[in-house]
Protein backbone atom coordinates (compact mmCIF):
# COMPACT_ATOMS: atom_id res chain seq x y z
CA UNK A 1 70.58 252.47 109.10
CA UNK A 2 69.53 251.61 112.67
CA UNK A 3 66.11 249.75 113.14
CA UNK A 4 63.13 251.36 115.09
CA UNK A 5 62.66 250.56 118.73
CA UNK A 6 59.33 248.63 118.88
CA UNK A 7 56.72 250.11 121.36
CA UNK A 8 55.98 248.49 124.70
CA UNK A 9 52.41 248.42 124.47
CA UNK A 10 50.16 248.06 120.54
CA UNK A 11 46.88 248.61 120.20
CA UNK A 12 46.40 245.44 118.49
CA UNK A 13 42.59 245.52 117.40
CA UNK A 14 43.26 248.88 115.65
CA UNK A 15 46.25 247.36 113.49
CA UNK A 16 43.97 244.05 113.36
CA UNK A 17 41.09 246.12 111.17
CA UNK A 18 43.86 247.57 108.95
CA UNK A 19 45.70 244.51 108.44
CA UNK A 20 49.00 246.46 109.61
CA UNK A 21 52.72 245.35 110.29
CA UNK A 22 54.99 246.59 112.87
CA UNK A 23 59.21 245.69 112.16
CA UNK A 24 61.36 247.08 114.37
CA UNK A 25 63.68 245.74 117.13
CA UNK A 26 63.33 244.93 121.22
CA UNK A 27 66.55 245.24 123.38
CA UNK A 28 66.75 242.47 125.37
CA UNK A 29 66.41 244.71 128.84
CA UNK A 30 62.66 244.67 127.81
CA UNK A 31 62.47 240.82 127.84
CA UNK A 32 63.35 239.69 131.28
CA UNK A 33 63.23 235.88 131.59
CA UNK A 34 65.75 235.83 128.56
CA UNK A 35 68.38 238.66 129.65
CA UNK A 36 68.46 236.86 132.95
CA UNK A 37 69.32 233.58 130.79
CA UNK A 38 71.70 235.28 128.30
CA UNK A 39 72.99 237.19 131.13
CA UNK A 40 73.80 234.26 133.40
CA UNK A 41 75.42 232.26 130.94
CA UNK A 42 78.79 230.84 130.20
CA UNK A 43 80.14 233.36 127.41
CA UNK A 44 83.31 234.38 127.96
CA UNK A 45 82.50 237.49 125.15
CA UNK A 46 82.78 241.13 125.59
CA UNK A 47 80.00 241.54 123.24
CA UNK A 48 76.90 243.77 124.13
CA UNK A 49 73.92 241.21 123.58
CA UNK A 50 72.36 242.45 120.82
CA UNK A 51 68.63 243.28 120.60
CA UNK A 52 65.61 241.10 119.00
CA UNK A 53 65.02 241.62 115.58
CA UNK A 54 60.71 241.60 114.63
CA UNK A 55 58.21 241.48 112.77
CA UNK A 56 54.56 241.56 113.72
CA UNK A 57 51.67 241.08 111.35
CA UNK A 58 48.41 241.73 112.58
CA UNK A 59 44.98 240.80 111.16
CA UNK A 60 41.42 240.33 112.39
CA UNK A 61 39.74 236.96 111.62
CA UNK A 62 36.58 237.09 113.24
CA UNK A 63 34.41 239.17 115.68
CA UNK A 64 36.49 240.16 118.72
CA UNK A 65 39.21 237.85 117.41
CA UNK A 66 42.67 239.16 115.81
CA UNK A 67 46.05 237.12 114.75
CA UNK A 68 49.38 238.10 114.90
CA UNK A 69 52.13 236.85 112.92
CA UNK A 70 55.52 236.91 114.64
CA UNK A 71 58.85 236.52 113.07
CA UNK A 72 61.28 237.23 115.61
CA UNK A 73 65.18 236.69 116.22
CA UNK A 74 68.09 237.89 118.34
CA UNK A 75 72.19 236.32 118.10
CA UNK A 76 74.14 235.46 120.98
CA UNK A 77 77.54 234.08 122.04
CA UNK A 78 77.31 230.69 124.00
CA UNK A 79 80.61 228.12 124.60
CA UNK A 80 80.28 224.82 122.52
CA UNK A 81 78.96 222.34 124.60
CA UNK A 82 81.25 219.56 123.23
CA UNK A 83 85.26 221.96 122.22
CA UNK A 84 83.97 224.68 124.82
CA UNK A 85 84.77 227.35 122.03
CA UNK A 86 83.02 230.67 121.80
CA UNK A 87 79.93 230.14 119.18
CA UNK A 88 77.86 232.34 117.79
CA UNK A 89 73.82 231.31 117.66
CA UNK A 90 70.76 232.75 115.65
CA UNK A 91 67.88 231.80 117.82
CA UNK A 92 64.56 232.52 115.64
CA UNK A 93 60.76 231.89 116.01
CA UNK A 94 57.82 232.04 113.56
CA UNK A 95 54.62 231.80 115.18
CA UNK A 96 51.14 232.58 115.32
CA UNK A 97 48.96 233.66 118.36
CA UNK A 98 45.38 234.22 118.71
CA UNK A 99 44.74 237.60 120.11
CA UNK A 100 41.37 238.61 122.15
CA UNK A 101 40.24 240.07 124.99
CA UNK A 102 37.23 238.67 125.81
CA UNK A 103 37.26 234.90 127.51
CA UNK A 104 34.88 233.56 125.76
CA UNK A 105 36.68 233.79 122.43
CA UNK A 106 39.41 232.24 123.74
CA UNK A 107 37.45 229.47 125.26
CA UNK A 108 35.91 228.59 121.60
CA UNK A 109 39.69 228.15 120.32
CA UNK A 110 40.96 224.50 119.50
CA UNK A 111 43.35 223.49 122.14
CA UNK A 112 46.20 223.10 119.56
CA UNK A 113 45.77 227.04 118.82
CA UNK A 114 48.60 229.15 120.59
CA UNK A 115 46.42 232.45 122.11
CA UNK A 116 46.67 235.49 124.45
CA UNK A 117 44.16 237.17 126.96
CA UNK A 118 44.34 240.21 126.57
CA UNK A 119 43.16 242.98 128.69
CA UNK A 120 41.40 245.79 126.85
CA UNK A 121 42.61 246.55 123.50
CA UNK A 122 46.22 246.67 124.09
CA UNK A 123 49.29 243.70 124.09
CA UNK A 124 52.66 244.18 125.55
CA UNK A 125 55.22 243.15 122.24
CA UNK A 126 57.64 241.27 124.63
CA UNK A 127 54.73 238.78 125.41
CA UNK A 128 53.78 238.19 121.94
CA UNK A 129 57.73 236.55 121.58
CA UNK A 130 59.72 235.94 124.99
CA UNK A 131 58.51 232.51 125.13
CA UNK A 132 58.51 231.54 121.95
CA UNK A 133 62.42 233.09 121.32
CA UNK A 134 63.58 230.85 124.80
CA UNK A 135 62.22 227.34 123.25
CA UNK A 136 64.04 228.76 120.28
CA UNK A 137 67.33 228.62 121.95
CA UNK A 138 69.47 224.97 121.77
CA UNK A 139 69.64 223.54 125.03
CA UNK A 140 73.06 221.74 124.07
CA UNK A 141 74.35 224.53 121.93
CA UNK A 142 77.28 223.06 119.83
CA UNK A 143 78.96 223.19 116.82
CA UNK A 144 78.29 220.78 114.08
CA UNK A 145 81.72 219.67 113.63
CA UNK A 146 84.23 219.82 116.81
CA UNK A 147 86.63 217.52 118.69
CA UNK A 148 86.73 217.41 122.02
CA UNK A 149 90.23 217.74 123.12
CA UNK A 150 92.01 218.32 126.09
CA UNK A 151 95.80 219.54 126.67
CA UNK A 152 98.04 216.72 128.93
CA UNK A 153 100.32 218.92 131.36
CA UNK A 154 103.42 219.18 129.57
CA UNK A 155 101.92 218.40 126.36
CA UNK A 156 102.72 220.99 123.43
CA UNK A 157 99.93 222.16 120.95
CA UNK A 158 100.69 219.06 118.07
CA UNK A 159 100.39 216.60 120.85
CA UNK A 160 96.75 217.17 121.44
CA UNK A 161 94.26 214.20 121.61
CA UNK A 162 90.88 212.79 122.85
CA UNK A 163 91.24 212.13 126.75
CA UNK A 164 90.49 208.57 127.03
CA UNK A 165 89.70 207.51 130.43
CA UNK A 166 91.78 204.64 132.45
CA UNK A 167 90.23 201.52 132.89
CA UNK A 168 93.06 199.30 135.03
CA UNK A 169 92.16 197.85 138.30
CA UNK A 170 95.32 198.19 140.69
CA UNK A 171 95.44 194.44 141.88
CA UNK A 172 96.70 195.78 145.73
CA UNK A 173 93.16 197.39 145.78
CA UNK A 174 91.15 196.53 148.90
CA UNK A 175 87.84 197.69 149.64
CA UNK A 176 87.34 199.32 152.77
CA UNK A 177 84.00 197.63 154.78
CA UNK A 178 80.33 199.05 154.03
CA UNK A 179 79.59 201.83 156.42
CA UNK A 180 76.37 201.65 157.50
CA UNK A 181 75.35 204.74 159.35
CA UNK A 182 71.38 203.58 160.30
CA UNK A 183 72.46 200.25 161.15
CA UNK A 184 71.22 200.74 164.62
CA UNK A 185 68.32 202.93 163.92
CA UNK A 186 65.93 200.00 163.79
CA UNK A 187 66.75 198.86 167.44
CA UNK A 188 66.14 202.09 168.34
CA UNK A 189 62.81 202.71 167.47
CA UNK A 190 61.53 199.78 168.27
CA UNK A 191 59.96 199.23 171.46
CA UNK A 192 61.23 195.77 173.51
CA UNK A 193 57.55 195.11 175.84
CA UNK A 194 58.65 194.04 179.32
């Protein structure tokens, strides 16, 4: 059974005085910032990215003040930063944001207290999660156990191994001069008084 599409737009402070939920999905064409990121990326996969699973919990906590509850998360394919094998990743949030519309609520709020301005009654869904779903993402993404290996030319399959790098100095090694391309540039600016 296929999840429901969330809406763009919820009227939050309705859903706020019921105490409702909303779980349903986002494609990833409705969050911008991260398509562009997903879409840019390294993956050598064919796969379709798939959308952003949700949940959204809404309650009011005080006078002209709501909270939503946000589970959200979305898989991709990304190449192992270390074996540079196709991965697959579960980036998920679970966050809470202060929801209000009026600026002097939000002004009131402790500055450790994640919140949203709204305007009117209504929030757009993708800003209740974009952010929150691109910290959410490893910025090394690898797996937890890989070797990084390379293949020699000529070397066959059972002869891979850890590139080491060459330290020997060739002992016929000479240095060519320091180039010093503003050398001169000192005479030249300053002025000689006659």
């Amino acid at each position: 059974m296929l999840a429901e599409a969330l809406p763009k737009r919820i009227r939050y402070i309705r859903l706020g005085d019921e105490e409702s939920r909303y779980q349903g999905v986002i494609p990833v064409a409705r969050l911008p910032r991260l398509l562009a990121l997903l879409a840019e990326g390294p993956s050598k996969s064919d796969k379709a990215i798939q959308p952003v699973q949700a949940l959204l919990t809404f309650k009011q906590d005080a006078p002209h003040r709501h909270i939503v509850s946000v589970e959200a998360s979305f898989d991709y394919s990304w190449p192992c930063q270390r074996c540079l094998e196709e991965m697959e990743i579960k980036a998920a949030s679970q966050h809470e944001l202060v929801l209000s519309n009026r600026s002097d609520v939000i002004e009131r709020l402790p500055v450790s207290v994640d919140y949203l301005l709204t305007e009117g009654d209504f929030v757009e869904v993708a800003a209740l999660l974009e952010d929150q779903l691109l910290l959410a993402m490893p910025m090394v993404p690898k797996h937890e156990h890989c070797e990084v290996t390379r293949i020699e030319e000529g070397a066959t399959e059972t002869e891979l191994h850890v590139s080491q790098p060459s330290l020997a100095i060739d002992p016929n090694f000479t240095a060519e001069p320091r180039q010093r391309p503003f050398a001169n540039l000192k005479k030249m600016t300053t002025t000689n008084p006659d």
